[in-house]
Protein backbone atom coordinates (compact mmCIF):
# COMPACT_ATOMS: atom_id res chain seq x y z
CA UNK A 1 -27.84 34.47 39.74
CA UNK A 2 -24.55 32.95 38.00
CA UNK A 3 -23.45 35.07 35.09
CA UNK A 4 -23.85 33.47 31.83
CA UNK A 5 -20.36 31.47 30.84
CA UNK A 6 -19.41 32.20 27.08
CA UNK A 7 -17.12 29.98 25.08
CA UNK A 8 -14.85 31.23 21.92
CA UNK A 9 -14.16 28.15 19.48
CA UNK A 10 -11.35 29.35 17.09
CA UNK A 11 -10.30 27.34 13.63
CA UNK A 12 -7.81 24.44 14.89
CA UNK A 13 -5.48 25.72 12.76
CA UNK A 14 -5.58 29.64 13.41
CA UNK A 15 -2.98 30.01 16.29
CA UNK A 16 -2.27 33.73 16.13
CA UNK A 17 -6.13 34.03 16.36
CA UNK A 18 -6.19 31.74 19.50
CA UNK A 19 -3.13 33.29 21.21
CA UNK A 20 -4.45 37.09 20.22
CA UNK A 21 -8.24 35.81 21.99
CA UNK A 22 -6.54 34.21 24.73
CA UNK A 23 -4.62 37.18 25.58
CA UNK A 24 -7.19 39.78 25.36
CA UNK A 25 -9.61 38.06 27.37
CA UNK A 26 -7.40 36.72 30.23
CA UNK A 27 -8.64 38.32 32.62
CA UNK A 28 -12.59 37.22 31.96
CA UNK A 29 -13.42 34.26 34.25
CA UNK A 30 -16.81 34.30 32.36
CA UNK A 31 -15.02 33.31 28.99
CA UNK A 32 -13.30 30.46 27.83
CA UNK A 33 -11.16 30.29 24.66
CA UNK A 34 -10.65 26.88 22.59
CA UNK A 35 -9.52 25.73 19.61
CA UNK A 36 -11.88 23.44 17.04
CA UNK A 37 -10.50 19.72 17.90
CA UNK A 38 -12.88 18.21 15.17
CA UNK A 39 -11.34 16.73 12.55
CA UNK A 40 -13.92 16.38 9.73
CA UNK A 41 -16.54 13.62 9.18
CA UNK A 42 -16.54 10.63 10.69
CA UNK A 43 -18.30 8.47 8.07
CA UNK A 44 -15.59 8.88 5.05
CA UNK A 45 -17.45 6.12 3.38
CA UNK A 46 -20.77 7.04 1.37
CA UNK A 47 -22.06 4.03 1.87
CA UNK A 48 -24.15 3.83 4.90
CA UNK A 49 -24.19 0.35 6.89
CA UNK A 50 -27.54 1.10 8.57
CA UNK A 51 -30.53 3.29 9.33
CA UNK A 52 -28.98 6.93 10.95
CA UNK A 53 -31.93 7.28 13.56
CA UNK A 54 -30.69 10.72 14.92
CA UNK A 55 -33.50 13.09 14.57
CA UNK A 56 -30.56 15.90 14.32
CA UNK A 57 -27.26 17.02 13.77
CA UNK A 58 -25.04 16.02 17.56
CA UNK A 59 -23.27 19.30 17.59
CA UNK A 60 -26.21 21.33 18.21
CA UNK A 61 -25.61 24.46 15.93
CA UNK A 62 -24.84 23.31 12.70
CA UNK A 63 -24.69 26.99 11.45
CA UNK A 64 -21.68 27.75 13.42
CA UNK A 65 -19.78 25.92 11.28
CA UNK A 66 -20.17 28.14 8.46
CA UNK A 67 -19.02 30.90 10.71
CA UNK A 68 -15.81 29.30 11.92
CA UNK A 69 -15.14 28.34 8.23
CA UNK A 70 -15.48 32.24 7.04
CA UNK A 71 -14.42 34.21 10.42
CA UNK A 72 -12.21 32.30 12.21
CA UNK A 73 -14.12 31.76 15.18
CA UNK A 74 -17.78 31.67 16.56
CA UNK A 75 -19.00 32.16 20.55
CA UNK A 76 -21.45 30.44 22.20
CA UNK A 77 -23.19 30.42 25.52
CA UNK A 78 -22.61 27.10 27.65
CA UNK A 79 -25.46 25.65 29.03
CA UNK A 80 -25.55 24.75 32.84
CA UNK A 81 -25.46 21.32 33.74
CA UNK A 82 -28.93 20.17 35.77
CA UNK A 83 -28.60 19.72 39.13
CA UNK A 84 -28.39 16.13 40.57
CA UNK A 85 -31.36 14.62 41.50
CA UNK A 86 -31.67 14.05 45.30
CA UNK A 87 -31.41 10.13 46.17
């Protein structure tokens, strides 16, 4: 069985965080280490120019969010991509 591959999303704009993370787990070839590349909303408008027919939020974890706001940085598991399907 693969071992589980973990991924550490610091604040974009936290760099001794990142490099401090990045160091200490170097050596992990189960972890990966990023920095937050969002940027904020994408609709800066209020208005909205149709119907939103998402039934939820794209990134998944909304919650992390919060955490990255108030530690710095939140892990997460990644999820394995399906296998192909056999033609």
């Amino acid at each position: 069985m693969p071992q589980q591959q973990l991924l550490i999303v610091v604040e974009r704009f936290d760099l001794t965080l990142y490099d401090t993370l990045r160091e200490k787990y170097a050596g992990v070839e189960s972890l990966t280490v990023i920095r937050d590349r969002r940027r904020g909303r994408r609709r800066r408008r209020p208005q909205m120019r149709y119907v939103d027919r998402r039934q939820a939020d794209r990134r998944g974890q909304p919650e992390m969010d919060g955490e990255l706001r108030s530690v710095g940085f939140f892990t997460t598991a990644l999820r394995e991509e399906p296998a192909p399907l056999a033609s």
